[in-house]
PDB file of N, CA and C in Angstrom:
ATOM      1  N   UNK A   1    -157.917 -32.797 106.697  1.00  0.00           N
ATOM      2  CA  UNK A   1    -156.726 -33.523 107.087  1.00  0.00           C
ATOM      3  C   UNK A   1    -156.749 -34.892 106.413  1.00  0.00           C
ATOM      4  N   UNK A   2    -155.524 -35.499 106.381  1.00  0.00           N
ATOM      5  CA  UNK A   2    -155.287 -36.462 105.371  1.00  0.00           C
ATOM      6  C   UNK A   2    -155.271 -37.634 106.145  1.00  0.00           C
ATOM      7  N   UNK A   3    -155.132 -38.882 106.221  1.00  0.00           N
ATOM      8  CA  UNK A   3    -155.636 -39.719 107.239  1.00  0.00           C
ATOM      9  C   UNK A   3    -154.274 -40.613 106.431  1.00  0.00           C
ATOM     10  N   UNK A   4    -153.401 -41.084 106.618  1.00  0.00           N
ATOM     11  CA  UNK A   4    -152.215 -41.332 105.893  1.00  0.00           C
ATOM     12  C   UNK A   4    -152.059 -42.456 105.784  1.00  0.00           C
ATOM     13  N   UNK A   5    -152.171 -43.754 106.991  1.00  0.00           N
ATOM     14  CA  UNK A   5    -152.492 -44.840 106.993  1.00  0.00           C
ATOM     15  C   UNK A   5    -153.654 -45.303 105.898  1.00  0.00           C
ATOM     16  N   UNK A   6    -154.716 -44.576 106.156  1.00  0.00           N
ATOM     17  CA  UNK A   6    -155.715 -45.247 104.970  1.00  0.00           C
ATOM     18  C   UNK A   6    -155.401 -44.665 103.408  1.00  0.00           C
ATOM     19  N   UNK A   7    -154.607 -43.761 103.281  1.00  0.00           N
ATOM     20  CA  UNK A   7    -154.278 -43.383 101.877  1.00  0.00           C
ATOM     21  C   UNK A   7    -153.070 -44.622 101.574  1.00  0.00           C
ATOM     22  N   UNK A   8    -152.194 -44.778 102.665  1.00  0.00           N
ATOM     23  CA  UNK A   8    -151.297 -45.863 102.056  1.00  0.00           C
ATOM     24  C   UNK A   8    -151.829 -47.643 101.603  1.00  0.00           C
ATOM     25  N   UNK A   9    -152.986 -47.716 102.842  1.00  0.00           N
ATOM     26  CA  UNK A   9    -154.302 -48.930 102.723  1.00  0.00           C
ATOM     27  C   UNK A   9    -154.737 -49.076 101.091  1.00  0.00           C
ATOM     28  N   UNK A  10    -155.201 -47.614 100.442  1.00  0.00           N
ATOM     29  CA  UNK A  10    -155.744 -47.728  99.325  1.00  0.00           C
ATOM     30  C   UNK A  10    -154.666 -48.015  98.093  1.00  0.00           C
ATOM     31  N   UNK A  11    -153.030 -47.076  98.381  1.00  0.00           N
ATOM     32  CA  UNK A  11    -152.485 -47.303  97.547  1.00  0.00           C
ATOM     33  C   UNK A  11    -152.200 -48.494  97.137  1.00  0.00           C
ATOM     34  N   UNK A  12    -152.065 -49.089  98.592  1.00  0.00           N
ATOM     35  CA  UNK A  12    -151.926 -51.038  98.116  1.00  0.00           C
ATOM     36  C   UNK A  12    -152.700 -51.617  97.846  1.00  0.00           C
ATOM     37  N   UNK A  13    -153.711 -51.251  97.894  1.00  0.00           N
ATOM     38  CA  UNK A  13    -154.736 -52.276  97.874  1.00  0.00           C
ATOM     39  C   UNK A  13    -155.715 -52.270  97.096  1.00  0.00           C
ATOM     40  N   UNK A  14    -155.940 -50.917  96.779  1.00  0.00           N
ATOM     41  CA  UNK A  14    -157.501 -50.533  95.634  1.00  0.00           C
ATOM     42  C   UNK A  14    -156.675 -50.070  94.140  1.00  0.00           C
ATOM     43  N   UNK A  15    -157.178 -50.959  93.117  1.00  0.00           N
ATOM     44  CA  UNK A  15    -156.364 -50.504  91.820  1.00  0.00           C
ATOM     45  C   UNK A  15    -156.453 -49.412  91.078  1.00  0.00           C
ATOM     46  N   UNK A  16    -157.439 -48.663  91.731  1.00  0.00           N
ATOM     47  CA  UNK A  16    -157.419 -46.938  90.825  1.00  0.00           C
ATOM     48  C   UNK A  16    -156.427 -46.397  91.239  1.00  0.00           C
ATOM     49  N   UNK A  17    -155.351 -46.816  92.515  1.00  0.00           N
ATOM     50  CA  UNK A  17    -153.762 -45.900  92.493  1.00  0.00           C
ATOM     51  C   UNK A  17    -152.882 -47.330  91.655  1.00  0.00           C
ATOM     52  N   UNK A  18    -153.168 -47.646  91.178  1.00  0.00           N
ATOM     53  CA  UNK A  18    -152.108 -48.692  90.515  1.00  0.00           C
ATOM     54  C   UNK A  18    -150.760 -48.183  90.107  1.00  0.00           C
ATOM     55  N   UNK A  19    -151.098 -46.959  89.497  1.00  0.00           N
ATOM     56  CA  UNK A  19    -149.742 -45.956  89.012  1.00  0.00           C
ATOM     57  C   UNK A  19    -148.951 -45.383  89.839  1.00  0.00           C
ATOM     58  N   UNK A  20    -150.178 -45.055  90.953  1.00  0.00           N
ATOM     59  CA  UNK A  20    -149.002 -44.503  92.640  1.00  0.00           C
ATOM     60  C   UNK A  20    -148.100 -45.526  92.784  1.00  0.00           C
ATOM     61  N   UNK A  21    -149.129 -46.899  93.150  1.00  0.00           N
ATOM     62  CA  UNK A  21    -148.108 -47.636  93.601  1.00  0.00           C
ATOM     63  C   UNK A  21    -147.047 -48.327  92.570  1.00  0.00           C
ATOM     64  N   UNK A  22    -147.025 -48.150  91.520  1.00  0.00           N
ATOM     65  CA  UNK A  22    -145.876 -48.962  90.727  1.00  0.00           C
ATOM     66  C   UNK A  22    -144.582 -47.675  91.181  1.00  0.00           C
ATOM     67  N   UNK A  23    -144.885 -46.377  91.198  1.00  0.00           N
ATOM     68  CA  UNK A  23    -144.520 -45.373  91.307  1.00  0.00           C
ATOM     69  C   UNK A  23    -143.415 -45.943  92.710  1.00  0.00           C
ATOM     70  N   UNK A  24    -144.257 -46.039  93.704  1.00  0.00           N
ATOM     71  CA  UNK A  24    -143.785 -46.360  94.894  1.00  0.00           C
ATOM     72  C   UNK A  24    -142.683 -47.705  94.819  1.00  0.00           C
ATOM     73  N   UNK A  25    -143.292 -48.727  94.370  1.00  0.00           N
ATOM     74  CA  UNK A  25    -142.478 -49.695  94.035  1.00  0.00           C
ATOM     75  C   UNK A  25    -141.526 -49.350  93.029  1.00  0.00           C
ATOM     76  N   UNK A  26    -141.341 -48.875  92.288  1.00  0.00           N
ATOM     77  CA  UNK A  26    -140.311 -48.310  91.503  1.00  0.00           C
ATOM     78  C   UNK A  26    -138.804 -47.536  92.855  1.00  0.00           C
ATOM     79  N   UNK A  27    -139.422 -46.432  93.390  1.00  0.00           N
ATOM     80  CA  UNK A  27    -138.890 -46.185  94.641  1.00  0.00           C
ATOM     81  C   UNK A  27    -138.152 -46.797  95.888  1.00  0.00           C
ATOM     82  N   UNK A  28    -138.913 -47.618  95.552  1.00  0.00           N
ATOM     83  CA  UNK A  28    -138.710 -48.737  96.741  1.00  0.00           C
ATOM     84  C   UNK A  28    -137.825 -50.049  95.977  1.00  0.00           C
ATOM     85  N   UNK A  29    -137.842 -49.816  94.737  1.00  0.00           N
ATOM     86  CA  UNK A  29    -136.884 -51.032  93.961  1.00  0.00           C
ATOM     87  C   UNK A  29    -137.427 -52.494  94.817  1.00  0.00           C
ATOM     88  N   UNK A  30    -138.536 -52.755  94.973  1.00  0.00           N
ATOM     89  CA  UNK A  30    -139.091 -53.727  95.044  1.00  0.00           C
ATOM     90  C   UNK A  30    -140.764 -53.862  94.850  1.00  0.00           C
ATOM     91  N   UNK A  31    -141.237 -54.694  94.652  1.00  0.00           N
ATOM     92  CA  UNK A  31    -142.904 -55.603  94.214  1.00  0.00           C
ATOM     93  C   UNK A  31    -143.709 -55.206  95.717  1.00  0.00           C
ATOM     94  N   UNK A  32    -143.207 -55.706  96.459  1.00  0.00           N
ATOM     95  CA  UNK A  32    -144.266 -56.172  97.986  1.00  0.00           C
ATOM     96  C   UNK A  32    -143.925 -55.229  98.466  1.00  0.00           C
ATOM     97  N   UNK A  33    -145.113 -54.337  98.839  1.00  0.00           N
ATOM     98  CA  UNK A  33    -144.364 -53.467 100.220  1.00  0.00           C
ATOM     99  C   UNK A  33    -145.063 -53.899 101.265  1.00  0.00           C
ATOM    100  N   UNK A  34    -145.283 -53.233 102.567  1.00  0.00           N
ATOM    101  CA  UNK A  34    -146.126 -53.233 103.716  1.00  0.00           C
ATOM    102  C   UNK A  34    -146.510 -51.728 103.500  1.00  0.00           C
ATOM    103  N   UNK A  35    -147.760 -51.378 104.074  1.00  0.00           N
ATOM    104  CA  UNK A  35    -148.309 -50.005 104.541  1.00  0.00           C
ATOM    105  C   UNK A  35    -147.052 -48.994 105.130  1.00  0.00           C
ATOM    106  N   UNK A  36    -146.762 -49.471 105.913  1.00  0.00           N
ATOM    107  CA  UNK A  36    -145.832 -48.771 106.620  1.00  0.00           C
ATOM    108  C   UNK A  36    -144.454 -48.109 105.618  1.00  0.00           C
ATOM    109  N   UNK A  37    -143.940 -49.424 104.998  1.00  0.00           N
ATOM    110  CA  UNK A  37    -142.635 -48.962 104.027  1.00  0.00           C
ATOM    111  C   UNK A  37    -143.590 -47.590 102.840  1.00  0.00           C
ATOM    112  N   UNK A  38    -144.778 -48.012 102.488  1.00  0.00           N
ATOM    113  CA  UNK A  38    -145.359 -46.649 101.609  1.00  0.00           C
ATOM    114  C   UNK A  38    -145.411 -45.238 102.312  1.00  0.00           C
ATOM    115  N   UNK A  39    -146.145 -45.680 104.142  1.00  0.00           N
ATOM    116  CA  UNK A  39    -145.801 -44.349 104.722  1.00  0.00           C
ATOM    117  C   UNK A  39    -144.655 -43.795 104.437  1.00  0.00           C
ATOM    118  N   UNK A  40    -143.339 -44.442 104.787  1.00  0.00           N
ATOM    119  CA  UNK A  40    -142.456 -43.931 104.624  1.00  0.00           C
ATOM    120  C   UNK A  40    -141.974 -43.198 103.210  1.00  0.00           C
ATOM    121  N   UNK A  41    -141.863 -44.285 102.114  1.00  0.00           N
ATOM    122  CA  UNK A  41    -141.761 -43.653 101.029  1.00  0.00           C
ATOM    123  C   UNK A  41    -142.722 -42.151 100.563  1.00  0.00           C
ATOM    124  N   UNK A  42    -144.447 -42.153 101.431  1.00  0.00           N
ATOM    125  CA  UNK A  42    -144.816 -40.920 101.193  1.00  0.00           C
ATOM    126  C   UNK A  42    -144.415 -39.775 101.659  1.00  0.00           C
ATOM    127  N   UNK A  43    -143.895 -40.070 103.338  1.00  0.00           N
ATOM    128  CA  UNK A  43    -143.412 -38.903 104.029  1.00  0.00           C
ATOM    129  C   UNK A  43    -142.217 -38.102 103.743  1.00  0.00           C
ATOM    130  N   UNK A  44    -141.058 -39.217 102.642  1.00  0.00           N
ATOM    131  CA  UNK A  44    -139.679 -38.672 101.642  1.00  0.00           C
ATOM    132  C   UNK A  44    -139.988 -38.280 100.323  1.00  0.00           C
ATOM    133  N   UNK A  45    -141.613 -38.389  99.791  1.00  0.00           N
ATOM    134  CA  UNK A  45    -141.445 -38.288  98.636  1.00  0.00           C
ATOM    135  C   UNK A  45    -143.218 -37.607  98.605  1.00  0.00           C
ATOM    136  N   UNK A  46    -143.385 -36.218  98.665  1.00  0.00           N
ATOM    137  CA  UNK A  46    -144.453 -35.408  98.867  1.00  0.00           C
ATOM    138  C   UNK A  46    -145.246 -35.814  97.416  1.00  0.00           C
ATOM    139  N   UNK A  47    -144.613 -35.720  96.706  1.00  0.00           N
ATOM    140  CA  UNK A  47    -145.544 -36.140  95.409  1.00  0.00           C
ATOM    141  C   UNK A  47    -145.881 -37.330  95.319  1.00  0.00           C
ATOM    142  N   UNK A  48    -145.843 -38.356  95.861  1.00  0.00           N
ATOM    143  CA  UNK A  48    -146.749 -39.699  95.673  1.00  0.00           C
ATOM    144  C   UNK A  48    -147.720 -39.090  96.428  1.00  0.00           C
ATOM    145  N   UNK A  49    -148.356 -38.298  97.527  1.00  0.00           N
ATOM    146  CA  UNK A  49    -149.519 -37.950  98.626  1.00  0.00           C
ATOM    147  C   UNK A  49    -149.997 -37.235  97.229  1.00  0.00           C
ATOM    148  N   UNK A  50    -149.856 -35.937  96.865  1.00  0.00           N
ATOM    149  CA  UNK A  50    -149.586 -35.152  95.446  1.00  0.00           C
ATOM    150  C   UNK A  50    -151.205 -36.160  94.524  1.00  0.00           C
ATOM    151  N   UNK A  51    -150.082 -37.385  94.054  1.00  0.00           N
ATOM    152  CA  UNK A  51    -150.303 -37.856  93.030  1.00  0.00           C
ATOM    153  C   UNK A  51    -151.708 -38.816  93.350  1.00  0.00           C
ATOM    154  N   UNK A  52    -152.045 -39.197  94.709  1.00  0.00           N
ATOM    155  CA  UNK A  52    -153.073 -39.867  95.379  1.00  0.00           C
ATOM    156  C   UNK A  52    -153.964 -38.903  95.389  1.00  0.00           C
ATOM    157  N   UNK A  53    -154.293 -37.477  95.560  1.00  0.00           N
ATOM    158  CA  UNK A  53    -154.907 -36.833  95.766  1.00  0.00           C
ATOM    159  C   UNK A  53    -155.281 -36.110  94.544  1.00  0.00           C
ATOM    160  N   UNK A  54    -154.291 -35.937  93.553  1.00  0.00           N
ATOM    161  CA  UNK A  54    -155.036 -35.989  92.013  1.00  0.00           C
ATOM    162  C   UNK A  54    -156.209 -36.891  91.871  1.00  0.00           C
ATOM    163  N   UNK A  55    -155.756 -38.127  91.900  1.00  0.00           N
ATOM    164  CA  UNK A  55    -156.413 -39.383  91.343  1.00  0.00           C
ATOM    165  C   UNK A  55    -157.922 -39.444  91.533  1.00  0.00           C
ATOM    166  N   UNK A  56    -157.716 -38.981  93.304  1.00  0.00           N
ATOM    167  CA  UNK A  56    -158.955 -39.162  93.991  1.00  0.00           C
ATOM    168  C   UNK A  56    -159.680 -37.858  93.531  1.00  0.00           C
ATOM    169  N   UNK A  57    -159.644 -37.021  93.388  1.00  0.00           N
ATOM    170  CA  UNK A  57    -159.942 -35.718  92.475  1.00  0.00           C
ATOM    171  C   UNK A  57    -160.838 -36.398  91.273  1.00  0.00           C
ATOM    172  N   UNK A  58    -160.037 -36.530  90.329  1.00  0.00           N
ATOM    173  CA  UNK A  58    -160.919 -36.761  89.384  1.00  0.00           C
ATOM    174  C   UNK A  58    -161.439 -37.806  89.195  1.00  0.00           C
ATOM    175  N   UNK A  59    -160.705 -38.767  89.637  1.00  0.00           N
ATOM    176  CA  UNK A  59    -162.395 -39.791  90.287  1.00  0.00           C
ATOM    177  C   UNK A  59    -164.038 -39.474  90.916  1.00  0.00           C
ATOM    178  N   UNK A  60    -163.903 -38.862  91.620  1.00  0.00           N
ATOM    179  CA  UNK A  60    -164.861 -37.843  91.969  1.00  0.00           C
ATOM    180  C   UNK A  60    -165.368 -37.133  91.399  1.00  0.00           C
ATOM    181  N   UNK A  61    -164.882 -36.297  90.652  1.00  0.00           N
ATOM    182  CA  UNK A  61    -165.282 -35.815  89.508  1.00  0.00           C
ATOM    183  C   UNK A  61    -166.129 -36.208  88.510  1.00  0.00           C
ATOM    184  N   UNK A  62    -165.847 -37.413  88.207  1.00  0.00           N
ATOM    185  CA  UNK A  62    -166.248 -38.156  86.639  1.00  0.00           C
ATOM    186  C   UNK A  62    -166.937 -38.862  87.680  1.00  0.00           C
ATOM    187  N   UNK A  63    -167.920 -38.650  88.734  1.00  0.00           N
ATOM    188  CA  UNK A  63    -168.782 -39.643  89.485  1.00  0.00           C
ATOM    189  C   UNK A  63    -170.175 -38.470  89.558  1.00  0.00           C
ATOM    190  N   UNK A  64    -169.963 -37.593  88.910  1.00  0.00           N
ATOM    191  CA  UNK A  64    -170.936 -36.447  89.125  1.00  0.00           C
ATOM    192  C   UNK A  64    -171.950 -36.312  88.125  1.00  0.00           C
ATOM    193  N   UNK A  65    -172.924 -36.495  88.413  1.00  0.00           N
ATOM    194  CA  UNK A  65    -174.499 -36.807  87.380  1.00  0.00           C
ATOM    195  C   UNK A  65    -174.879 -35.310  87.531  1.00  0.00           C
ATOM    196  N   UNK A  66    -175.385 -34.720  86.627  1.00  0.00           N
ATOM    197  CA  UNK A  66    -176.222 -33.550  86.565  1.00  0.00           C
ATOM    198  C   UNK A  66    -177.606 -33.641  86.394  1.00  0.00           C
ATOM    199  N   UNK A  67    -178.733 -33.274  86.571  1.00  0.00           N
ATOM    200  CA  UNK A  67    -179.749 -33.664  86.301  1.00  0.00           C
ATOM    201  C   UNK A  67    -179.756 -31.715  85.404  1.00  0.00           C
ATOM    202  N   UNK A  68    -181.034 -32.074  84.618  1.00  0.00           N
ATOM    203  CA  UNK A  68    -181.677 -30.655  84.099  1.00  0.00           C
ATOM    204  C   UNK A  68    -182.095 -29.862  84.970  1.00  0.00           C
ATOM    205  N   UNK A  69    -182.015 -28.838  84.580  1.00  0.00           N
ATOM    206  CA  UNK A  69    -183.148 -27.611  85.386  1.00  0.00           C
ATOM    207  C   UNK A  69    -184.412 -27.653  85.379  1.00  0.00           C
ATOM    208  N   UNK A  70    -185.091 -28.119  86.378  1.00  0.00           N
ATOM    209  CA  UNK A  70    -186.701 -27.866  86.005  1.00  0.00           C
ATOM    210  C   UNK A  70    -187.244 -26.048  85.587  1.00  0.00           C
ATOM    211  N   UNK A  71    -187.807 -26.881  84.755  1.00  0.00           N
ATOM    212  CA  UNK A  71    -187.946 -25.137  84.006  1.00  0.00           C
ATOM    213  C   UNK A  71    -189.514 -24.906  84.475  1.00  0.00           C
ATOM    214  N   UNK A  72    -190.113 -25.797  85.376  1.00  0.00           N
ATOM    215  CA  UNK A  72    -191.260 -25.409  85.812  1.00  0.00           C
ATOM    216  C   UNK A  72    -191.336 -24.524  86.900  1.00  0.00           C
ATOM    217  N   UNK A  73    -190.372 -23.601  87.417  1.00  0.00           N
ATOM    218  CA  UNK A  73    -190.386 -22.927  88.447  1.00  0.00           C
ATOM    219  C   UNK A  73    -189.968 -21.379  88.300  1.00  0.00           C
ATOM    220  N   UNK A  74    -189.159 -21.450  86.872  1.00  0.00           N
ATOM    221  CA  UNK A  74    -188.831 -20.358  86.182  1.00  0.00           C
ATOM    222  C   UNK A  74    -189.751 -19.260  85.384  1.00  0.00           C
ATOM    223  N   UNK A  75    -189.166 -17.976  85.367  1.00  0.00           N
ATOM    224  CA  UNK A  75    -190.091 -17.376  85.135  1.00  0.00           C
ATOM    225  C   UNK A  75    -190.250 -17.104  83.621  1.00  0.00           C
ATOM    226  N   UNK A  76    -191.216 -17.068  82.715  1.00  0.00           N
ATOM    227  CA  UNK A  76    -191.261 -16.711  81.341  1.00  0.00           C
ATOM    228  C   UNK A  76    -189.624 -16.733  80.338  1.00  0.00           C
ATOM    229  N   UNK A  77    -189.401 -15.469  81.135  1.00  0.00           N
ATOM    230  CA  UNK A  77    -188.232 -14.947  80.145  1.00  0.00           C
ATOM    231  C   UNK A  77    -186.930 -15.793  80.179  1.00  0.00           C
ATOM    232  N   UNK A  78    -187.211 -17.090  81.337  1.00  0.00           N
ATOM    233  CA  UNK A  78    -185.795 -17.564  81.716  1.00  0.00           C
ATOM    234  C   UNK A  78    -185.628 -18.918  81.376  1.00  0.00           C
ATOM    235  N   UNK A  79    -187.498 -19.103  80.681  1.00  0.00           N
ATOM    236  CA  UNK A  79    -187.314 -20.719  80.294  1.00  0.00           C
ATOM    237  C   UNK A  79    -186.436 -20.744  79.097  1.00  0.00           C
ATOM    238  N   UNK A  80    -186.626 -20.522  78.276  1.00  0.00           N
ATOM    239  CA  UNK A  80    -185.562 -20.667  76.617  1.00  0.00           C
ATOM    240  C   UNK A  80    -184.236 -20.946  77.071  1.00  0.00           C
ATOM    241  N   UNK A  81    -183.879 -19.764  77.835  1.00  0.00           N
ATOM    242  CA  UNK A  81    -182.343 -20.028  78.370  1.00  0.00           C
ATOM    243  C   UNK A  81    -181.709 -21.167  78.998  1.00  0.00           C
ATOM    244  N   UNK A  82    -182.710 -21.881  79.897  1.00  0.00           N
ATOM    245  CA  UNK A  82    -182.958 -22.789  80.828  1.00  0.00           C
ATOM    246  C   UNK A  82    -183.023 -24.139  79.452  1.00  0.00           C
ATOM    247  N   UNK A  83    -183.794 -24.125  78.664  1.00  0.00           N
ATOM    248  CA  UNK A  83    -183.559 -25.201  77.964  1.00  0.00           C
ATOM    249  C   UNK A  83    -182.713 -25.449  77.034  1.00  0.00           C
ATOM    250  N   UNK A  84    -181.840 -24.261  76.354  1.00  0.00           N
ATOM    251  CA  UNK A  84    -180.809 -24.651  75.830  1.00  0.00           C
ATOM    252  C   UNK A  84    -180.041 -24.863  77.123  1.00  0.00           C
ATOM    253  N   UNK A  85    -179.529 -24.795  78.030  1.00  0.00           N
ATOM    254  CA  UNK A  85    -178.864 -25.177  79.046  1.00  0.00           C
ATOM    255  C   UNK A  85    -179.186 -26.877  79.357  1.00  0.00           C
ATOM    256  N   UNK A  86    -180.315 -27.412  79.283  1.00  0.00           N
ATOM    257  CA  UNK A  86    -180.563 -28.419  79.060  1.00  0.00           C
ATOM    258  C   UNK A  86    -180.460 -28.731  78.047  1.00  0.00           C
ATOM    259  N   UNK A  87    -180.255 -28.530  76.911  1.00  0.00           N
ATOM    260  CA  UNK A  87    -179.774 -29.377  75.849  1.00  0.00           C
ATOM    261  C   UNK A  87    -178.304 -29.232  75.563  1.00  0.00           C
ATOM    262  N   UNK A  88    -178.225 -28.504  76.181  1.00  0.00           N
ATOM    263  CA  UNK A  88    -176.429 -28.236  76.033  1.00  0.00           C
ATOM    264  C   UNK A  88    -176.008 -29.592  77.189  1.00  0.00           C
ATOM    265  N   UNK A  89    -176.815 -29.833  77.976  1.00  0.00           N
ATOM    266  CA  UNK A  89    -175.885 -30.763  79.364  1.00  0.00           C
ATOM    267  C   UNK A  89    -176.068 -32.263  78.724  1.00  0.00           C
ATOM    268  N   UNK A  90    -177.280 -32.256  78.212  1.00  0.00           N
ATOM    269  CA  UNK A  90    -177.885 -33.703  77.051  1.00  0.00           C
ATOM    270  C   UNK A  90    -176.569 -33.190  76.228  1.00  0.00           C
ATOM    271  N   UNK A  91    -176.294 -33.134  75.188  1.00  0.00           N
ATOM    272  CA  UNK A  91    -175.339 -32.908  74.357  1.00  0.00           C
ATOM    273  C   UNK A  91    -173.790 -32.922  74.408  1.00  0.00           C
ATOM    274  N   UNK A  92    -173.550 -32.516  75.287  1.00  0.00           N
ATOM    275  CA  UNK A  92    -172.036 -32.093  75.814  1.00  0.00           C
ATOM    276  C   UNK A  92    -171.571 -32.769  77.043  1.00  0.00           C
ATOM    277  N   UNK A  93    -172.238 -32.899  77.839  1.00  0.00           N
ATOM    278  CA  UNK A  93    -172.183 -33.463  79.111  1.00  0.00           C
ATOM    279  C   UNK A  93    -171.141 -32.928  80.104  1.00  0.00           C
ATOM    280  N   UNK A  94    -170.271 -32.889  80.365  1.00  0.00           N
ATOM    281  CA  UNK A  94    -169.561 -32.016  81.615  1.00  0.00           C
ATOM    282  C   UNK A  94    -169.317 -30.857  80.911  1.00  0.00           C
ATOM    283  N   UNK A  95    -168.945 -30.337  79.674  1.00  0.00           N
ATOM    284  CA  UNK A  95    -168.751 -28.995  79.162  1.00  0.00           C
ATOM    285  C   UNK A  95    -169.575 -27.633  79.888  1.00  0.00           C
ATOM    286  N   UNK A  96    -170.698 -28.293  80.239  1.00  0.00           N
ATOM    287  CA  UNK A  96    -171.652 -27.358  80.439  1.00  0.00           C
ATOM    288  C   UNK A  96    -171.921 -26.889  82.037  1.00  0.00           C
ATOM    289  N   UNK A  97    -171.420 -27.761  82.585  1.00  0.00           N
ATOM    290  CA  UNK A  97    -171.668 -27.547  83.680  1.00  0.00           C
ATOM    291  C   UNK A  97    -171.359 -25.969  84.594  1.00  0.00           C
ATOM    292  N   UNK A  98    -170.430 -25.453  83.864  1.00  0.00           N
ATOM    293  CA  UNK A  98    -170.334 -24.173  84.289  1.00  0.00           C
ATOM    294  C   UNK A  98    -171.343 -23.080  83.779  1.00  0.00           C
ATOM    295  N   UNK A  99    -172.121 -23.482  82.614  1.00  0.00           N
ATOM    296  CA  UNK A  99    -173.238 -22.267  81.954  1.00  0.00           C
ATOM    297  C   UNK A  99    -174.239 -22.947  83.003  1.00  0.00           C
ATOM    298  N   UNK A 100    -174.574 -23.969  83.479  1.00  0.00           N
ATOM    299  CA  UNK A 100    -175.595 -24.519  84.440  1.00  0.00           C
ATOM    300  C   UNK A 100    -175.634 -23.433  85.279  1.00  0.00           C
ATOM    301  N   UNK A 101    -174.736 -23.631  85.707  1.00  0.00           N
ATOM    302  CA  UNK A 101    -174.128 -23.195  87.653  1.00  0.00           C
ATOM    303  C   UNK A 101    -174.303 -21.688  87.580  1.00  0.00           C
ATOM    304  N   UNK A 102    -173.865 -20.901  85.865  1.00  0.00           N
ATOM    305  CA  UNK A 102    -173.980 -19.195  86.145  1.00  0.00           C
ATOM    306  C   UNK A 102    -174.955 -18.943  85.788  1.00  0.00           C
ATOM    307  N   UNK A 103    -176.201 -19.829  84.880  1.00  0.00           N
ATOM    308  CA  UNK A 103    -177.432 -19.486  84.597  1.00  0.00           C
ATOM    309  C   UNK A 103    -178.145 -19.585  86.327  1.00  0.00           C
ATOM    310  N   UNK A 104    -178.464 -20.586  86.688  1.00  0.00           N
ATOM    311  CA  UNK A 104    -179.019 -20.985  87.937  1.00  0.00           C
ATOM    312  C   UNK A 104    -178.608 -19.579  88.816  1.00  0.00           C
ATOM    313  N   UNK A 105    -177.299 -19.298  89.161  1.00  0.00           N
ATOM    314  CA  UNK A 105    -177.399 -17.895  89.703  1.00  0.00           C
ATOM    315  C   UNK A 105    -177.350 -16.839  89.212  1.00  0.00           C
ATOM    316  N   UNK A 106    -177.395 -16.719  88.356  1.00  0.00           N
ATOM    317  CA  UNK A 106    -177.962 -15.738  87.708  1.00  0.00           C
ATOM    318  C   UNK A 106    -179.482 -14.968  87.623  1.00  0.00           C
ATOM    319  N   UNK A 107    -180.229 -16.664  87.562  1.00  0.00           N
ATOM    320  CA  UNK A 107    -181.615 -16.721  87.727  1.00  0.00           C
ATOM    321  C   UNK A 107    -182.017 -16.352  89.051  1.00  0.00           C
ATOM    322  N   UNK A 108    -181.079 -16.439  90.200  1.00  0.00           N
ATOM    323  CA  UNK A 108    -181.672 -16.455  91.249  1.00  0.00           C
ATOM    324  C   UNK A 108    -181.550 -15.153  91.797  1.00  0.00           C
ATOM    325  N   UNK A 109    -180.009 -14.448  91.060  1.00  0.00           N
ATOM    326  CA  UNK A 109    -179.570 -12.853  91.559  1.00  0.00           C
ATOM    327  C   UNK A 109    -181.342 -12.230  90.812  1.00  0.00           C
ATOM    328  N   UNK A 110    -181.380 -12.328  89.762  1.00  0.00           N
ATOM    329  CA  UNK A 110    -182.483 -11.895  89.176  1.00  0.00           C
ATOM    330  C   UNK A 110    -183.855 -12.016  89.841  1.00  0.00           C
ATOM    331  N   UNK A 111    -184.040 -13.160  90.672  1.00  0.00           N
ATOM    332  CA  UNK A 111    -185.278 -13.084  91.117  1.00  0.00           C
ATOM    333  C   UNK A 111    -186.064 -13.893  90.300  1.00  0.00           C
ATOM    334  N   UNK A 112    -185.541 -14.060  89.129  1.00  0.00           N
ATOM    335  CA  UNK A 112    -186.519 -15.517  87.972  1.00  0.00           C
ATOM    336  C   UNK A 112    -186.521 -16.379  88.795  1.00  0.00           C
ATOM    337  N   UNK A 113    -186.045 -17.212  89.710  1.00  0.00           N
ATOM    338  CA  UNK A 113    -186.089 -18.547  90.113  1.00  0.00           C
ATOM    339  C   UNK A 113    -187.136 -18.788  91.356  1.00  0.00           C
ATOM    340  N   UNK A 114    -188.083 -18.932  90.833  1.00  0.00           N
ATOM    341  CA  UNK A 114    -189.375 -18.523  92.687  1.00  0.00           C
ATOM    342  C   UNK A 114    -188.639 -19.861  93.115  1.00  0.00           C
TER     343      UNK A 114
END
């Protein structure tokens, strides 16, 4: 659940929605709002909530560190794989994150991963 007051708190106030709120102020054909006039403008206009909840998305996103696979737990046949996977995450950096995630279970459907 969405907590609406503090999404309108951030739109005014924290500058990673800067674009919501010009958005809003554009809407609102004025500079200053109060919290309340944004509630409103969010509750007539579903895509500014929409467009806050993108934002916060990939903010979050691009806040996500991967570390390597320790390949000390793996079995023989699964280290090689395991380290190009680590050099692919050194190298590429979010690209990889999905060969991470299907090696790792993969390794684990398999039983390689003690």
């Amino acid at each position: 659940m969405t907590h609406l007051q503090r999404v309108a708190n951030e739109i005014k106030n924290i500058g990673l929605y800067d674009l919501v709120l010009q958005d809003v102020q554009k809407i609102a054909q004025k500079t200053t709002l109060s919290e309340d006039e944004i509630l409103n403008i969010m509750e007539k206009n579903p895509q500014i909530l929409e467009d806050y909840k993108q934002i916060n998305v990939e903010y979050n996103l691009s806040n996500i560190h991967l570390k390597d696979i320790n390949i000390d737990n793996l079995d023989e046949s699964c280290k090689k794989k395991a380290q190009r996977v680590n050099s692919n995450l050194t190298a590429n950096g979010f690209s990889s994150i999905e060969e991470k995630s299907r090696f790792k279970k993969l390794a684990k459907e398999n039983g390689k991963l003690r």
